[in-house]
N, C-alpha and C. Protein backbone atom coordinates (compact mmCIF):
# COMPACT_ATOMS: atom_id res chain seq x y z
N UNK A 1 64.07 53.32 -19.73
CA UNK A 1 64.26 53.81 -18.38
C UNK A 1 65.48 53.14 -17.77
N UNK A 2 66.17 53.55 -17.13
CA UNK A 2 67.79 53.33 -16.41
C UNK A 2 67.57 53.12 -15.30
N UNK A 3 67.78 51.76 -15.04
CA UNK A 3 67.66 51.11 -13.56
C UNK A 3 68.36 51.96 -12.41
N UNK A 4 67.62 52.59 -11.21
CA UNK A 4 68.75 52.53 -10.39
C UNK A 4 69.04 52.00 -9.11
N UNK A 5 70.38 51.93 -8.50
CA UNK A 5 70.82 51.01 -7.89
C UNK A 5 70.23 51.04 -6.82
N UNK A 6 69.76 49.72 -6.20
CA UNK A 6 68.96 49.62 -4.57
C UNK A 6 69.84 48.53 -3.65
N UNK A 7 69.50 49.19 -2.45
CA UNK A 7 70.55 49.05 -0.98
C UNK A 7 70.07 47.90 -0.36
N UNK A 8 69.20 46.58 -1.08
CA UNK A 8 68.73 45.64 -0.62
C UNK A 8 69.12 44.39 -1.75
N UNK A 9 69.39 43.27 -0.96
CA UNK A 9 69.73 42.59 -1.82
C UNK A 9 68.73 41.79 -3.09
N UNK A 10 68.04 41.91 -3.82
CA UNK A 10 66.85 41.97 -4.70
C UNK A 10 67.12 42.30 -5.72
N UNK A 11 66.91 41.76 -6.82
CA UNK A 11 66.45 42.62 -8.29
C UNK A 11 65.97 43.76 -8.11
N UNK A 12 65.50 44.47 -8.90
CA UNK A 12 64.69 45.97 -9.02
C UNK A 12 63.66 45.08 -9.63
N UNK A 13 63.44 44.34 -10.84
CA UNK A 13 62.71 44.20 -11.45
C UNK A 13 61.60 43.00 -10.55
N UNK A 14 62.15 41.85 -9.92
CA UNK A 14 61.69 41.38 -8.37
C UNK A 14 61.10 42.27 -7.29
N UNK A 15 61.60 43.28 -7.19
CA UNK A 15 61.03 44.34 -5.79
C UNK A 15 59.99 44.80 -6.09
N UNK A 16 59.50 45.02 -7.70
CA UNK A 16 58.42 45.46 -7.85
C UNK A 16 57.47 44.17 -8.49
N UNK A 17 57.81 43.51 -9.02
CA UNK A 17 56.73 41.97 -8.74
C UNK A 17 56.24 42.10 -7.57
N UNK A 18 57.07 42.16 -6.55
CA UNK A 18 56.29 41.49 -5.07
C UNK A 18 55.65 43.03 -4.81
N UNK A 19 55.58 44.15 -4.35
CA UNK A 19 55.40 45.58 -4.68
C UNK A 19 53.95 44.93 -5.19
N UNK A 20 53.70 45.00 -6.68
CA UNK A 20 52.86 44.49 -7.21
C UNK A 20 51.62 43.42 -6.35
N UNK A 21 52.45 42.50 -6.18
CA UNK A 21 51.37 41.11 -5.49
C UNK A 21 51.20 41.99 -4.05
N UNK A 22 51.67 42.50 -3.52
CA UNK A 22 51.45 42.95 -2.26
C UNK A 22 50.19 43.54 -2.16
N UNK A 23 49.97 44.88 -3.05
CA UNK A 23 49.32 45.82 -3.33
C UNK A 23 47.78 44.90 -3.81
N UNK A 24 47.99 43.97 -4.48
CA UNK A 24 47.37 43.53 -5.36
C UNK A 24 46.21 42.64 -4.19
N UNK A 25 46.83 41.97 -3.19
CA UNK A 25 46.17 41.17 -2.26
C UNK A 25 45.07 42.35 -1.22
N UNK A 26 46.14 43.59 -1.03
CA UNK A 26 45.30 44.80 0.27
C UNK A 26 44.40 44.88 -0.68
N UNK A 27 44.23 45.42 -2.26
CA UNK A 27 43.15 45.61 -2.78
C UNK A 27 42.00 44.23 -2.98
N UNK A 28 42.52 43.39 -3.10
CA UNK A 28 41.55 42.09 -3.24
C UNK A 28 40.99 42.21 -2.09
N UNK A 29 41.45 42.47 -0.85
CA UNK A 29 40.72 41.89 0.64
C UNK A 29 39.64 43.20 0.73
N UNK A 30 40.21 44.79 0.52
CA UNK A 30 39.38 45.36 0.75
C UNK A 30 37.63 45.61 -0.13
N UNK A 31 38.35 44.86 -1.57
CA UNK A 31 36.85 44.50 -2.08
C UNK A 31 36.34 43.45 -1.69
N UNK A 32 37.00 42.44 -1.08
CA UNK A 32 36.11 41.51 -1.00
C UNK A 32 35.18 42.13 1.03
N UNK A 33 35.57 42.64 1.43
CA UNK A 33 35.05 43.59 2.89
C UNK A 33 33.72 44.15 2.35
N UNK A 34 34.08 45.21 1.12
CA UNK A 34 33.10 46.12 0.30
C UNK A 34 31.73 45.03 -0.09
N UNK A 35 32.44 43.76 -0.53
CA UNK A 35 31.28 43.19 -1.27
C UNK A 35 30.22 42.69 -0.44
N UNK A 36 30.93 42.24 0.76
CA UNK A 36 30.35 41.68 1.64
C UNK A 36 29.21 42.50 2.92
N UNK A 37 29.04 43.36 2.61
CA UNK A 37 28.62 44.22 3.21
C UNK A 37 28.49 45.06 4.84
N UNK A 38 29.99 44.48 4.56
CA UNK A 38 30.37 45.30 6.03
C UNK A 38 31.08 46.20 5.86
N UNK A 39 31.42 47.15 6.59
CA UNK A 39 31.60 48.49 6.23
C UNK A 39 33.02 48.65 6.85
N UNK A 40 34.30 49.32 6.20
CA UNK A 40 35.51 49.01 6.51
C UNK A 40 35.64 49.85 8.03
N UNK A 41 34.84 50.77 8.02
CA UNK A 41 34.92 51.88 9.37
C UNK A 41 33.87 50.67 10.53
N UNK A 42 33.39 50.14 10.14
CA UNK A 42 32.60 49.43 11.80
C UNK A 42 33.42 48.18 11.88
N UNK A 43 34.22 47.76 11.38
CA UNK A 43 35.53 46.69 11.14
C UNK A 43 36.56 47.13 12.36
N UNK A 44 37.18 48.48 11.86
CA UNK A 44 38.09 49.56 12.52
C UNK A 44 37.47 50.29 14.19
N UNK A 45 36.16 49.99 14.12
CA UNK A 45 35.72 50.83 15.85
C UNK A 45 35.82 49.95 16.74
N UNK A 46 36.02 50.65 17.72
CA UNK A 46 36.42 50.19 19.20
C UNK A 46 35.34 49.72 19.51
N UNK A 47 35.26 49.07 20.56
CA UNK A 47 34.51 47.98 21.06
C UNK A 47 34.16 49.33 22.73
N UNK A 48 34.01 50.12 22.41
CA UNK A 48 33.42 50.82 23.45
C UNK A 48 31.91 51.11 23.86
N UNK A 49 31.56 51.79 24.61
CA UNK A 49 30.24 52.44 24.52
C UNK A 49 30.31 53.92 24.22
N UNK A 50 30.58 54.33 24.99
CA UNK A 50 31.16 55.88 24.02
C UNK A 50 32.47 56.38 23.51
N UNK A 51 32.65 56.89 22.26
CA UNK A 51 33.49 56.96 21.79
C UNK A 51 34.20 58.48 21.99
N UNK A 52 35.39 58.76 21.61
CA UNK A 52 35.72 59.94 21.43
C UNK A 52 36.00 60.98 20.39
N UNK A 53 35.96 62.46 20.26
CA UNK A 53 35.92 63.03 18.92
C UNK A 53 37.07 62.44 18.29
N UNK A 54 38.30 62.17 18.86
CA UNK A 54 39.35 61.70 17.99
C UNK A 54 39.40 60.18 17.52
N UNK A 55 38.33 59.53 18.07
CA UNK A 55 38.36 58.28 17.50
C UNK A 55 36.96 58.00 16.89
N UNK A 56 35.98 58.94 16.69
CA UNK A 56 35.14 59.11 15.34
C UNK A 56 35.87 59.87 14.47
N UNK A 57 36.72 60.49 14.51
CA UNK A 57 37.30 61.49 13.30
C UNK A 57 38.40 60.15 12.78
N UNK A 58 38.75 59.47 13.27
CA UNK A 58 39.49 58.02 12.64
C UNK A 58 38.61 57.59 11.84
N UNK A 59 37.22 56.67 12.23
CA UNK A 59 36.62 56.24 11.89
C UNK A 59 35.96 56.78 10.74
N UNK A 60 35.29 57.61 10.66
CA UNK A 60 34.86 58.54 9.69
C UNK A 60 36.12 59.05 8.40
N UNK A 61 37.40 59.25 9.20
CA UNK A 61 38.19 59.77 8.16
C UNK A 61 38.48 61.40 7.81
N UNK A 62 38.11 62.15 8.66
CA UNK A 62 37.84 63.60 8.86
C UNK A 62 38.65 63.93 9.95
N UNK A 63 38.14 65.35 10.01
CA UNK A 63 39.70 66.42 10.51
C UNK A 63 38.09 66.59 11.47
N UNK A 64 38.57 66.79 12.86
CA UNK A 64 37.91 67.49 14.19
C UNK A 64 37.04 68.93 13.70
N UNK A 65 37.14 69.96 12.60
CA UNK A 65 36.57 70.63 12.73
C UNK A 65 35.16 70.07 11.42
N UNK A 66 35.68 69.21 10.56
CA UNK A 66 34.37 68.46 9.90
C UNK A 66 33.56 68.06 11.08
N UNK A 67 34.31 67.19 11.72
CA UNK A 67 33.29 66.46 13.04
C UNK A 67 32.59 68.05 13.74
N UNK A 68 33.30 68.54 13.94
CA UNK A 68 31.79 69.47 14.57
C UNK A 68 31.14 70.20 13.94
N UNK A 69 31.61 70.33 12.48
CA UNK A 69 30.28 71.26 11.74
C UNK A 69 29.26 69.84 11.28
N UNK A 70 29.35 68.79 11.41
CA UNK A 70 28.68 67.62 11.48
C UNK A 70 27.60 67.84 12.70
N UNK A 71 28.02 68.03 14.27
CA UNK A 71 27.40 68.14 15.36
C UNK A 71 26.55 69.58 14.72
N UNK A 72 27.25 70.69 14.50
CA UNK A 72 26.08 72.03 14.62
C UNK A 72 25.26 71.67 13.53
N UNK A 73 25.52 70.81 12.40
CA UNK A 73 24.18 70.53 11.14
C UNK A 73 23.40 69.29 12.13
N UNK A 74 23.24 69.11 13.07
CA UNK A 74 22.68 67.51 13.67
C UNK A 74 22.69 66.41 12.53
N UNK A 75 23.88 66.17 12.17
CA UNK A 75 24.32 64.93 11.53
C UNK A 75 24.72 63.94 12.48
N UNK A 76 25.25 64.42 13.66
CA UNK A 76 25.47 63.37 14.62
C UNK A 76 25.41 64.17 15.53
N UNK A 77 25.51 62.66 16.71
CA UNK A 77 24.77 63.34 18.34
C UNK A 77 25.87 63.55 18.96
N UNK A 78 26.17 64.27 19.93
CA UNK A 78 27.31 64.31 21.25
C UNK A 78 26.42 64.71 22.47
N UNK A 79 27.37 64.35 23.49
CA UNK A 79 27.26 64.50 24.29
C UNK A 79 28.41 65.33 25.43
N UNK A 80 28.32 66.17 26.19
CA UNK A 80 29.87 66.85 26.83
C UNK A 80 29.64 66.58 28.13
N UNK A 81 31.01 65.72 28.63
CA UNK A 81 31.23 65.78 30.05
C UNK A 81 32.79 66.14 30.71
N UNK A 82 32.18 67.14 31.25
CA UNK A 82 33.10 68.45 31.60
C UNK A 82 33.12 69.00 30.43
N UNK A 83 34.79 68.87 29.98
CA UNK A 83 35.19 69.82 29.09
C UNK A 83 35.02 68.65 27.47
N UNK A 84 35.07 67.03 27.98
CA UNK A 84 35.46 66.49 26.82
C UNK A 84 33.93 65.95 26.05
N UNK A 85 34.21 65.70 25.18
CA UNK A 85 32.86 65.02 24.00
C UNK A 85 33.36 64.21 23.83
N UNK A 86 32.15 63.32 24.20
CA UNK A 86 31.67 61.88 23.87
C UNK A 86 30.71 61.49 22.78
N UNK A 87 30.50 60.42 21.73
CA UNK A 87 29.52 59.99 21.04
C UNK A 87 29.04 58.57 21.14
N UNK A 88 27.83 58.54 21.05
CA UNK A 88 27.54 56.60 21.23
C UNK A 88 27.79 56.19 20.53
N UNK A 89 28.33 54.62 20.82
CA UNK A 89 28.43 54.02 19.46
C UNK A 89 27.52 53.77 18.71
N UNK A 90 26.34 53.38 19.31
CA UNK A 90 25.24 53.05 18.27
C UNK A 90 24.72 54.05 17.35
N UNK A 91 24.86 55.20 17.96
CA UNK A 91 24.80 56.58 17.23
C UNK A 91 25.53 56.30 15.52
N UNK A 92 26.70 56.27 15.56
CA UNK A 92 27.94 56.17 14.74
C UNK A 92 27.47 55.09 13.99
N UNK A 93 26.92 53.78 14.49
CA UNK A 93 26.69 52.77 13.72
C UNK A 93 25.70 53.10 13.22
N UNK A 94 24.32 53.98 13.20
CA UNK A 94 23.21 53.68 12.56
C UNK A 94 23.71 55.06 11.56
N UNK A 95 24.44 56.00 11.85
CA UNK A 95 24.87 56.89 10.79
C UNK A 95 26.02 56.35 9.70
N UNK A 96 26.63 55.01 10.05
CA UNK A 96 27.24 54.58 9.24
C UNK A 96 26.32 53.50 7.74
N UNK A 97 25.37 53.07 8.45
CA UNK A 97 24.29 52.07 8.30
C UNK A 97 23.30 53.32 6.69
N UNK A 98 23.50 54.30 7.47
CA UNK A 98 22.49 55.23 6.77
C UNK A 98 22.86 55.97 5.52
N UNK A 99 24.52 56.01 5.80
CA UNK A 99 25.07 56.40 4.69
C UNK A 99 25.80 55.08 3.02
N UNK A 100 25.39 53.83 3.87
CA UNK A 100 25.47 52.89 2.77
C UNK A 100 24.62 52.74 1.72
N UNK A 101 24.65 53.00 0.72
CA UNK A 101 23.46 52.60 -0.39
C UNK A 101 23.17 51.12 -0.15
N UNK A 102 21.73 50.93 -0.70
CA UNK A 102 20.81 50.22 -0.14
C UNK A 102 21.26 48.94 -1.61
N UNK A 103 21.51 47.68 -0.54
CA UNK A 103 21.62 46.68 -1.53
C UNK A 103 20.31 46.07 -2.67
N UNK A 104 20.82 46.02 -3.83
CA UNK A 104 18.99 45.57 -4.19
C UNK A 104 19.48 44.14 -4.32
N UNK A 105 18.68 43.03 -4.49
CA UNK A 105 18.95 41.93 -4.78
C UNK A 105 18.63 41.37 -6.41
């Protein structure tokens, strides 16, 4: 393979060592999150009481129209005031709680 030339002062073969260790640490931390049994989405939620569709569709990881065919299957609760939807957090947390497989010891 034929090196090609980069606009930073670095090796190529250096840029991807560190590339490498970089990558290598986000994956170490996020298993060690996994192992520990906290859940990377209740890490990431706001410290609110009710949340909004666009910041459960963060959390969750889904597009706004998953989140409401979620609401019409009663997978999760809302609530509407006026025009906007709201969800509890505790709601979110015990559906996050519910979808973890169960640790055995």
């Amino acid at each position: 393979m034929q090196e090609t030339p980069m606009l930073f002062p670095v090796a190529p073969s250096e840029f991807w060592k560190q590339i490498k260790v970089v990558v290598s640490e986000v994956v170490d931390a996020k298993l060690a999150t996994m192992q520990n049994g906290t859940p990377q989405s209740c890490i990431d939620m706001p410290e609110k009481t009710l949340l909004k569709a666009t910041e459960v569709c963060e959390i969750f990881r889904v597009s706004k129209p998953t989140l409401y065919a979620w609401i019409r299957q009663d997978k999760l609760r809302s609530f509407k005031i006026r025009s906007r939807r709201y969800f509890s957090r505790a709601d979110i947390e015990l559906v996050i709680r519910q979808m973890q497989p169960p640790v055995n010891p």
